[in-house]
Protein backbone atom coordinates (compact mmCIF):
# COMPACT_ATOMS: atom_id res chain seq x y z
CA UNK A 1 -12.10 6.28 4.79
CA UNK A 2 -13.28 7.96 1.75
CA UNK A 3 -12.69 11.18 2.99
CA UNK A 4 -9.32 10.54 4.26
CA UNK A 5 -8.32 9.21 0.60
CA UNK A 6 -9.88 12.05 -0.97
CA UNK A 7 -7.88 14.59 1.29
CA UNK A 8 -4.76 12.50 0.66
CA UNK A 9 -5.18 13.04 -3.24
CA UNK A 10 -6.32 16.53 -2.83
CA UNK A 11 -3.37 17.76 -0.84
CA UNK A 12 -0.47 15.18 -1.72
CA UNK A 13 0.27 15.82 -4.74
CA UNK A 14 0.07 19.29 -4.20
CA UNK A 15 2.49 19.24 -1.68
CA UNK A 16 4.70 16.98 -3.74
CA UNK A 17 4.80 19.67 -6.20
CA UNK A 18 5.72 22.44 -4.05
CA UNK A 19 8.31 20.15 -2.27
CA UNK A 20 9.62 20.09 -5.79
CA UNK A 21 9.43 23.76 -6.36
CA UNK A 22 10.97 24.74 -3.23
CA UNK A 23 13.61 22.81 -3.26
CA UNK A 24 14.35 24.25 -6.83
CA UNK A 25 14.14 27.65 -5.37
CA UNK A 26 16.69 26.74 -2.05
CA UNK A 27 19.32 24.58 -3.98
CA UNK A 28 20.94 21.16 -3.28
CA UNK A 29 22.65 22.23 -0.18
CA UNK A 30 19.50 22.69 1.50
CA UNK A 31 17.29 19.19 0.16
CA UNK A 32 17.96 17.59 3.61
CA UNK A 33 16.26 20.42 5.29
CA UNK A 34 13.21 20.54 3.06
CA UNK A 35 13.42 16.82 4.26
CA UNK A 36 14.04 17.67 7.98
CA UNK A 37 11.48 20.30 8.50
CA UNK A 38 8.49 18.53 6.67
CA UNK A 39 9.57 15.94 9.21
CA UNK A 40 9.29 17.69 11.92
CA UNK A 41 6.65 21.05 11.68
CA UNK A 42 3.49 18.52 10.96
CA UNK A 43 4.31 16.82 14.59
CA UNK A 44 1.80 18.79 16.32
CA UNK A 45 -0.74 18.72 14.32
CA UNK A 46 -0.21 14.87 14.16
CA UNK A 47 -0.48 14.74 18.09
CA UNK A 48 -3.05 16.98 17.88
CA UNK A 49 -5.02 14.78 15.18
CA UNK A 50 -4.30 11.43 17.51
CA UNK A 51 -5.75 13.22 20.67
CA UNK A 52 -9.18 14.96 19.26
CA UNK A 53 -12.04 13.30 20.01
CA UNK A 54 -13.97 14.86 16.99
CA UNK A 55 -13.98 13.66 13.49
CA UNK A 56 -13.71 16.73 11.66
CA UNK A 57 -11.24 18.55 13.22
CA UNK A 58 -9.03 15.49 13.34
CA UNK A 59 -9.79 15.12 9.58
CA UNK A 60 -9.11 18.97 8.76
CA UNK A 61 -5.77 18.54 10.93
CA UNK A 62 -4.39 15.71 8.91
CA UNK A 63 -5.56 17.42 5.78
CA UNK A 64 -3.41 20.17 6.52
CA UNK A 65 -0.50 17.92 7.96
CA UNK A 66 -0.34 15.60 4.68
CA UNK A 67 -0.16 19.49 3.03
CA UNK A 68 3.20 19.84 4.95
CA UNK A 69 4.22 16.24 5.37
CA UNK A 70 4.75 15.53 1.64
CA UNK A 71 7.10 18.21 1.04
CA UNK A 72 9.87 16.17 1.58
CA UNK A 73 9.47 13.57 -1.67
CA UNK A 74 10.65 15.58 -4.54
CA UNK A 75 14.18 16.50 -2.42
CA UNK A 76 14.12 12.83 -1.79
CA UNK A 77 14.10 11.36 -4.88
CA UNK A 78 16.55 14.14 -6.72
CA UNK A 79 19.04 13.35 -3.76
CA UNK A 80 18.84 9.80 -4.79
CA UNK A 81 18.75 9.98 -8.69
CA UNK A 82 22.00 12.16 -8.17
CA UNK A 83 24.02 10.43 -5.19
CA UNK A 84 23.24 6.58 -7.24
CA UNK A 85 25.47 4.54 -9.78
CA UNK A 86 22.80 5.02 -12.76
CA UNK A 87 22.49 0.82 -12.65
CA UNK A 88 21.68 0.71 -8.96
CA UNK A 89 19.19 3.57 -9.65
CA UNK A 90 16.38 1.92 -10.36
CA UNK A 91 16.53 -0.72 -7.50
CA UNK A 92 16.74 1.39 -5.16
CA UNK A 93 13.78 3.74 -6.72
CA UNK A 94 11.34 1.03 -6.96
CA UNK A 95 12.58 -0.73 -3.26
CA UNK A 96 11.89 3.20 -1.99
């Protein structure tokens, strides 16, 4: 368990951060996408984790998968912040 919280660190806020960039880069018409595909592209590598019978591939799988999987946070969030009533904002924030 160690190592899987130490690859979760290691590549999740990483890949929050390039969610973030990216969808600064695409624009606001595109933040469901972002949301969509980092949905969607880590599915194999999930299924692929889940059906290993080795440790360390199945831990360098889900490494990579939490690199993609995470993407979709920073679109997240900005979609919220700016589709909210500023005093339901912060309930639905802290309920997310």
């Amino acid at each position: 368990s160690l190592i899987y919280g130490v690859s979760n660190i290691l590549l999740g806020l990483p890949s929050v951060i390039i969610g973030g960039i990216i969808a600064k880069k695409v624009g606001p018409k595109n933040w469901i996408r972002i949301c969509q595909a980092s949905s969607l592209v880590p599915l194999p590598l999930t299924i692929f984790s889940l059906t290993t019978s080795s440790f360390w591939p199945c831990m360098g799988v889900m490494s990579f998968s939490y690199l993609l999987c995470n993407l979709w946070w920073s679109p997240n969030m900005t979609m919220m912040q700016k589709s909210l009533d500023p005093l339901e904002r912060g309930g639905a924030m802290s309920a997310y």
